[in-house]
Protein backbone atom coordinates (compact mmCIF):
# COMPACT_ATOMS: atom_id res chain seq x y z
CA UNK A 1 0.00 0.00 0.00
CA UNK A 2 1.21 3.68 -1.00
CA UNK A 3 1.97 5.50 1.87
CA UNK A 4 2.13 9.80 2.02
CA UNK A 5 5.04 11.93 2.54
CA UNK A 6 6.25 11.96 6.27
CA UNK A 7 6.04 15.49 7.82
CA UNK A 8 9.65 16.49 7.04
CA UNK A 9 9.38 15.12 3.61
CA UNK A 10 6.74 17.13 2.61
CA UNK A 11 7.78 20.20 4.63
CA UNK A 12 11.34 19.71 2.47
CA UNK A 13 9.68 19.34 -0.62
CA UNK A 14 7.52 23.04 -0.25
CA UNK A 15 10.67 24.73 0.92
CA UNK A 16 12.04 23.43 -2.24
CA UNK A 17 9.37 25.05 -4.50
CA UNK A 18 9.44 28.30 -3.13
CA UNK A 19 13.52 28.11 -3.36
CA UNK A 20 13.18 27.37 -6.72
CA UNK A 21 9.83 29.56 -7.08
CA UNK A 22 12.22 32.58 -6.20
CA UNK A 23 15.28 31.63 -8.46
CA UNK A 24 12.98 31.18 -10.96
CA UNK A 25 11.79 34.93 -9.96
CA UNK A 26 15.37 36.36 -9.67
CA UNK A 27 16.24 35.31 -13.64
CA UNK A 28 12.88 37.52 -14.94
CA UNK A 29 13.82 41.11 -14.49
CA UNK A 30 10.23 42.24 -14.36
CA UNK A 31 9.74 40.02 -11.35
CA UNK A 32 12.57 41.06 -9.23
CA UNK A 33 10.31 43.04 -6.84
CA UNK A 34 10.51 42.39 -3.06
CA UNK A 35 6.70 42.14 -2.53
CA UNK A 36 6.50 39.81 -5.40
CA UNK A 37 8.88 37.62 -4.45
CA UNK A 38 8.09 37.77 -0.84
CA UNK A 39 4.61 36.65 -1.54
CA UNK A 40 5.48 34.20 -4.42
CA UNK A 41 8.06 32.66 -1.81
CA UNK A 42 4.87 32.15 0.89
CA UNK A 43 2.64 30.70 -1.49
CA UNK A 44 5.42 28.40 -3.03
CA UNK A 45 6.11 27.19 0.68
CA UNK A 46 2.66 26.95 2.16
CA UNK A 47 0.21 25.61 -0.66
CA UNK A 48 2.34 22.87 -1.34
CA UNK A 49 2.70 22.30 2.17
CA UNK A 50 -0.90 22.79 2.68
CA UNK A 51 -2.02 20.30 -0.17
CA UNK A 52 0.55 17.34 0.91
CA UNK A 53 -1.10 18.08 4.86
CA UNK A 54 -4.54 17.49 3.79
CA UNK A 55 -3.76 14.17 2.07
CA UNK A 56 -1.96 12.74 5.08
CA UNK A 57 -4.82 13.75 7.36
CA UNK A 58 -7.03 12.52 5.41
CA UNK A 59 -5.38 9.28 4.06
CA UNK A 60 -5.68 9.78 0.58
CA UNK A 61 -2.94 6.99 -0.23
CA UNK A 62 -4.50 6.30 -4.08
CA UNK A 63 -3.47 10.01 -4.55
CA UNK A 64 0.57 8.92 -4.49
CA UNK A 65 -0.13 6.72 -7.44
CA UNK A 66 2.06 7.85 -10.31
CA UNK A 67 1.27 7.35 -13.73
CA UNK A 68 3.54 4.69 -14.82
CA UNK A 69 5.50 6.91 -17.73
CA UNK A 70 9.09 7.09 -16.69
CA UNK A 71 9.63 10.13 -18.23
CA UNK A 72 7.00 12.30 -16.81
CA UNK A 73 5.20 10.04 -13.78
CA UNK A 74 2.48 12.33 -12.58
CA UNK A 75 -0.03 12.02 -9.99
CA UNK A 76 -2.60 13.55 -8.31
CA UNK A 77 -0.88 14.43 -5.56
CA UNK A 78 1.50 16.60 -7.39
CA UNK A 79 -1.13 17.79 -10.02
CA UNK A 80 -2.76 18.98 -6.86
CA UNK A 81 0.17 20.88 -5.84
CA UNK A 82 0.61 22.73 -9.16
CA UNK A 83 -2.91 23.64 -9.77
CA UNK A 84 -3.37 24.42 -5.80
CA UNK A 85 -0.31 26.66 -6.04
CA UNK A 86 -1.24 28.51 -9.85
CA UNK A 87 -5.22 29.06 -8.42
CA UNK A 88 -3.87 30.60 -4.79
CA UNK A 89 -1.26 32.74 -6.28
CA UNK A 90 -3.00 33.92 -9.32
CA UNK A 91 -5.79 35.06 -6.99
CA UNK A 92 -3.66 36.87 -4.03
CA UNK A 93 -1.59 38.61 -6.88
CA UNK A 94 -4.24 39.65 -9.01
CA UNK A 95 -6.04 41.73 -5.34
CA UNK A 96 -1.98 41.91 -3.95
CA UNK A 97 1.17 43.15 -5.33
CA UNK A 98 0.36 42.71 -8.58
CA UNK A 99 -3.53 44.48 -8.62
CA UNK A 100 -2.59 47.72 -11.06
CA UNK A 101 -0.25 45.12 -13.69
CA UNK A 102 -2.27 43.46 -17.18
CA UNK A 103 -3.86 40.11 -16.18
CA UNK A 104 -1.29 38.19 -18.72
CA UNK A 105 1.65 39.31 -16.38
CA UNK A 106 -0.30 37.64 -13.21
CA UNK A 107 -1.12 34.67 -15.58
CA UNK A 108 2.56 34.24 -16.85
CA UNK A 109 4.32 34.53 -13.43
CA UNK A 110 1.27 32.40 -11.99
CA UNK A 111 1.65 29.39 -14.72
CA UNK A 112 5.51 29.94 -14.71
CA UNK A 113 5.75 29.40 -10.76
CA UNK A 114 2.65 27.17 -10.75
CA UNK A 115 4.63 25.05 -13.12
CA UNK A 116 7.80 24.74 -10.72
CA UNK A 117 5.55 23.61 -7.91
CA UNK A 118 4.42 20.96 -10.23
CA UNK A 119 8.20 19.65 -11.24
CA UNK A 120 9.15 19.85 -8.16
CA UNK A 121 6.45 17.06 -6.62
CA UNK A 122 7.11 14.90 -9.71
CA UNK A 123 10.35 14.86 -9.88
CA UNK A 124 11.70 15.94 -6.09
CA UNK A 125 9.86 14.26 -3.57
């Protein structure tokens, strides 16, 4: 039987998405703002975090099955992450930092960093 992430697992794995998140952040000149990145960082840690908490507690083990492709092996679990991550962000920048900019720019850095959070549980943890 699959089992979830263990508590420092999954805590590992967020901290690695908003790492990355913010890297990812850093390389786009338009997104090098402090605000940005400091609530792109919080979202990349706790939605992920969030997500992989509310599995455990609720002992959704079928969610850990991967889709047996090698080269991309997807699950729920981490499709939850990525599309928990893109909806949360694109929503707190669109009424945060990011209220006066075109909708495209929220979508792009939302799908960009939405994306990472979606490598990350594939192919990190």
């Amino acid at each position: 039987m699959l089992t979830p992430l263990s508590y420092p697992e999954l805590l590992g794995g967020a901290t690695m998405t908003a790492v990355l998140e913010v890297l990812l952040m850093l390389a786009v000149p338009k997104w090098r703002r402090p605000g940005l990145i400091a609530t792109t960082a919080a979202i990349g840690f706790l939605v992920p975090a969030g997500w992989q908490i509310v599995l455990k507690l609720t002992h959704s083990y079928e969610f850990y099955t991967d889709l047996p492709l090698k080269i991309f092996p997807i699950s729920w679990q981490d499709t939850g992450s990525g599309i928990a991550t893109y909806t949360v962000r694109s929503l707190l920048l669109t009424f945060g930092p990011m209220r006066n900019q075109p909708a495209r720019d929220v979508a792009n850095l939302s799908m960009a960093t939405g994306a990472v959070a979606l490598l990350v549980d594939i192919y990190l943890y």
